[in-house]
Protein backbone atom coordinates (compact mmCIF):
# COMPACT_ATOMS: atom_id res chain seq x y z
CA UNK A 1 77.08 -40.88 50.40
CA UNK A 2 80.79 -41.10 49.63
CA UNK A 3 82.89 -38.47 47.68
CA UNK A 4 84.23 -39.87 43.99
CA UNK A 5 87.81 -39.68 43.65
CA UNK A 6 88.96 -40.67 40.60
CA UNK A 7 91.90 -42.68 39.89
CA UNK A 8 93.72 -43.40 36.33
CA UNK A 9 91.81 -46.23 35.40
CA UNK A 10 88.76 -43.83 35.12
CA UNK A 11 89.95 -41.15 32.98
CA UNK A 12 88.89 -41.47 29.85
CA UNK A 13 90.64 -39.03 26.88
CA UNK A 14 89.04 -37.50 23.85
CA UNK A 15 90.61 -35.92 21.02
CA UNK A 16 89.03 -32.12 19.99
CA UNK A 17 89.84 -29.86 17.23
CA UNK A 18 88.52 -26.18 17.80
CA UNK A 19 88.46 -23.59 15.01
CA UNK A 20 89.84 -20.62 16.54
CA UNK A 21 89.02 -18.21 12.98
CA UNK A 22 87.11 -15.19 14.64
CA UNK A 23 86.97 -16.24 18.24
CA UNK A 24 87.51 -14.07 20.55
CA UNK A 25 91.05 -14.99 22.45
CA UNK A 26 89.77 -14.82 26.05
CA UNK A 27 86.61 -16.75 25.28
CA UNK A 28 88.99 -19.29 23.32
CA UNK A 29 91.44 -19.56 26.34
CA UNK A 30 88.90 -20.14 28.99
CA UNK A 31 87.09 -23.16 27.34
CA UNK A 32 90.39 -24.40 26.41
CA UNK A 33 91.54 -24.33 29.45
CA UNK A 34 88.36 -25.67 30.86
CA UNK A 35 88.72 -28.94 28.55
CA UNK A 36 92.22 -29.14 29.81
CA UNK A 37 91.53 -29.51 32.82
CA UNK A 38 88.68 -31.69 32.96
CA UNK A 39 85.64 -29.47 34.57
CA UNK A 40 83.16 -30.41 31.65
CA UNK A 41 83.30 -33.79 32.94
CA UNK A 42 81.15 -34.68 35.91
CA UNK A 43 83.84 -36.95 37.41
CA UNK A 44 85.90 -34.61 37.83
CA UNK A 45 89.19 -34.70 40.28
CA UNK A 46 91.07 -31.44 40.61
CA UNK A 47 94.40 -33.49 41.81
CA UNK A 48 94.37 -35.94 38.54
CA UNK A 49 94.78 -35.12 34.94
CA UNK A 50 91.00 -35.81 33.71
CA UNK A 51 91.36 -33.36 30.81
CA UNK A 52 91.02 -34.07 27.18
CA UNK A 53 93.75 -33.64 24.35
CA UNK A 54 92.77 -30.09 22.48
CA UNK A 55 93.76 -29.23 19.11
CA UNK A 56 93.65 -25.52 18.15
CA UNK A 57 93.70 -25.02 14.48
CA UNK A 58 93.73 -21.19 12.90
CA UNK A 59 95.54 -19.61 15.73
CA UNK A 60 96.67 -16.78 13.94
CA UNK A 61 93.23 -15.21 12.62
CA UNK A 62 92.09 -15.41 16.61
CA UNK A 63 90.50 -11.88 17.57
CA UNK A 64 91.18 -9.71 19.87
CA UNK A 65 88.70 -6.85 21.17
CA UNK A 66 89.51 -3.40 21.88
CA UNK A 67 93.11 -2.10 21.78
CA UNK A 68 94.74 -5.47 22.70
CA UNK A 69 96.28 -5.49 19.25
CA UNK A 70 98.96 -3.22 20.71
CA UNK A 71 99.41 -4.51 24.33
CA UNK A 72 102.36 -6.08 25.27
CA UNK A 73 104.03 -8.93 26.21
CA UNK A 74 107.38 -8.66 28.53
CA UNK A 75 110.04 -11.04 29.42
CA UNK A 76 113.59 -10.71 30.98
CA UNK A 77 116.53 -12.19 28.93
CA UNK A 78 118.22 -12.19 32.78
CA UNK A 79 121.26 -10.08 31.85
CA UNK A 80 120.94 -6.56 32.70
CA UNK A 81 118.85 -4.12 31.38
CA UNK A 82 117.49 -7.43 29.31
CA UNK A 83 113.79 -6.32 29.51
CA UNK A 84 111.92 -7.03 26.03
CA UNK A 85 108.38 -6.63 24.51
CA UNK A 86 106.65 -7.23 21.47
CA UNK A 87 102.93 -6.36 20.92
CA UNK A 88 100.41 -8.62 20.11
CA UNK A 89 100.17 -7.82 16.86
CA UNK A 90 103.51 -8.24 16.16
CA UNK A 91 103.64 -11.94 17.25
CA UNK A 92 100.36 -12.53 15.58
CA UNK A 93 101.53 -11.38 12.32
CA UNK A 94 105.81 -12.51 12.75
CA UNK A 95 106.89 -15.91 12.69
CA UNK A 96 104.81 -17.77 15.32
CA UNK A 97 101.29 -16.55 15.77
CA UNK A 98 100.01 -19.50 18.07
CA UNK A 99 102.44 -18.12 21.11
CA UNK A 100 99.51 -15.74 21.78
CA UNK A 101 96.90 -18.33 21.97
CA UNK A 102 99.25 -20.36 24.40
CA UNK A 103 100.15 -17.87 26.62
CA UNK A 104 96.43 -16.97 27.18
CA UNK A 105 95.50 -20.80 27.73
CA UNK A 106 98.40 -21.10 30.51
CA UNK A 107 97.85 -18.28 32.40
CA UNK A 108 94.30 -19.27 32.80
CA UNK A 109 95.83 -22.37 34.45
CA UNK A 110 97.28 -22.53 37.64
CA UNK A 111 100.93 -21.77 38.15
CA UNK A 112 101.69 -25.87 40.00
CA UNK A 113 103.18 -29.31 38.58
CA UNK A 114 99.98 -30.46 37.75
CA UNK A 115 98.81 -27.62 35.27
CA UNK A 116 102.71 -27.72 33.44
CA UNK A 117 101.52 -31.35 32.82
CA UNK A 118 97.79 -30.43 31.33
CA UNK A 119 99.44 -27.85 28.69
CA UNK A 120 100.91 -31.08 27.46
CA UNK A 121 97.98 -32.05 26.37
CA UNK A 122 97.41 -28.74 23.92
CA UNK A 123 98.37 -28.16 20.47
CA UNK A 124 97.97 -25.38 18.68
CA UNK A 125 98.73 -24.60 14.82
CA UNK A 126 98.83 -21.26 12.93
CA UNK A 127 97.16 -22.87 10.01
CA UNK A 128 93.87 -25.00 9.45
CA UNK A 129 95.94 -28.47 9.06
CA UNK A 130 97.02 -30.44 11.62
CA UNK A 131 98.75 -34.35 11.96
CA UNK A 132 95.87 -35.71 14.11
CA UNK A 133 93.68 -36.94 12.18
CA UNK A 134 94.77 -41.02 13.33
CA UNK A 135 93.36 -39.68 16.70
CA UNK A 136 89.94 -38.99 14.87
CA UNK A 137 89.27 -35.64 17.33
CA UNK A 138 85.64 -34.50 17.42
CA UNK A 139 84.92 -30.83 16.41
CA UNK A 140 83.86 -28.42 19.43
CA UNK A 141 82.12 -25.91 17.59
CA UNK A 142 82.93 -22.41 20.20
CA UNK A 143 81.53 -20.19 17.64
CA UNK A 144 77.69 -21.29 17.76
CA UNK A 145 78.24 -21.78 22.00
CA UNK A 146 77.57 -18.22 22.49
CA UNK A 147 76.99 -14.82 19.80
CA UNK A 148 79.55 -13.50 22.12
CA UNK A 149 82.52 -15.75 21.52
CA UNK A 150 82.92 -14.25 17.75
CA UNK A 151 83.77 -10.62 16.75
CA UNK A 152 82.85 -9.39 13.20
C-alpha cells in the first residue's frame, strides 16, 4: 500500500460559521484550530494547507472558566522598560473582544510558515453578523458536540 500525499488539486475548502455564545474558549480554540488545519479530514497532509475557512461569530460572550477573567496577557513595546498587560477581561469588554479568541486559536497552532498561512483562513467577529454569507458556510454546532464545551 502507498502513503496519500495530497497535492492542491485535492483540497477541497468549506466555509463554517461557529457560534462561540457560551463556549468555553479552550474548547473553542482547539476545534478551531483543528478545522484549520485540516485533521477532521481523512486526507489529511500535515505539509499542505487542507484546512477549511472558519468563521467565528459572538466572540465577545466566549467563556472562560475559573479565574481566567483576570489573567494576563503581556507584550513588549521593545523600548525599555516597555512591558504591558491587560487582563482578559479587559480586552473582552474594551474595544476588540475577538483578540482573545485569536490569540487562543494561534497558539494552539504551531509557531512555522505554514500555520501563519492557516490563521488566514480565520475570521472572527465580536458580534453575531458577518459578510459571508455569498460563501454560504455551514453551521458547526460546538455546543451540542460535548455538555462540556458550554459553561452556564
Amino acid at each position: 500500500m502507498k502513503t496519500f500525499s495530497a497535492t492542491p488539486a485535492d483540497i477541497d475548502k468549506k466555509w463554517i460559521v461557529i457560534d462561540a455564545e457560551g463556549v468555553v474558549l479552550g474548547r473553542l480554540a482547539s476545534i478551531v484550530a483543528m478545522r484549520l488545519r485540516g485533521k477532521h479530514k481523512p486526507s489529511f497532509t500535515p505539509h499542505m494547507d487542507m484546512g477549511d475557512n472558519v468563521i467565528v461569530v459572538n466572540a465577545d460572550k466566549v467563556q472562560l472558566t475559573g479565574k481566567k477573567r483576570q489573567e494576563h496577557f503581556y507584550w513588549h513595546t521593545g523600548h525599555p522598560g516597555g512591558i504591558k498587560s491587560r487582563t482578559k477581561e479587559q480586552i473582552l469588554t474594551g474595544k476588540h473582544p475577538e483578540r482573545v479568541v485569536f490569540q487562543a486559536v494561534k497558539r494552539m497552532l504551531p509557531g512555522n510558515r505554514l500555520s501563519r498561512q492557516q490563521l488566514t483562513n480565520l475570521r472572527i467577529y465580536a458580534s453575531a453578523d458577518h459578510p459571508h454569507e455569498a460563501q454560504s458556510p455551514e453551521v458547526l454546532d460546538v455546543k451540542s458536540m460535548n455538555k462540556k464545551n458550554t459553561r452556564v
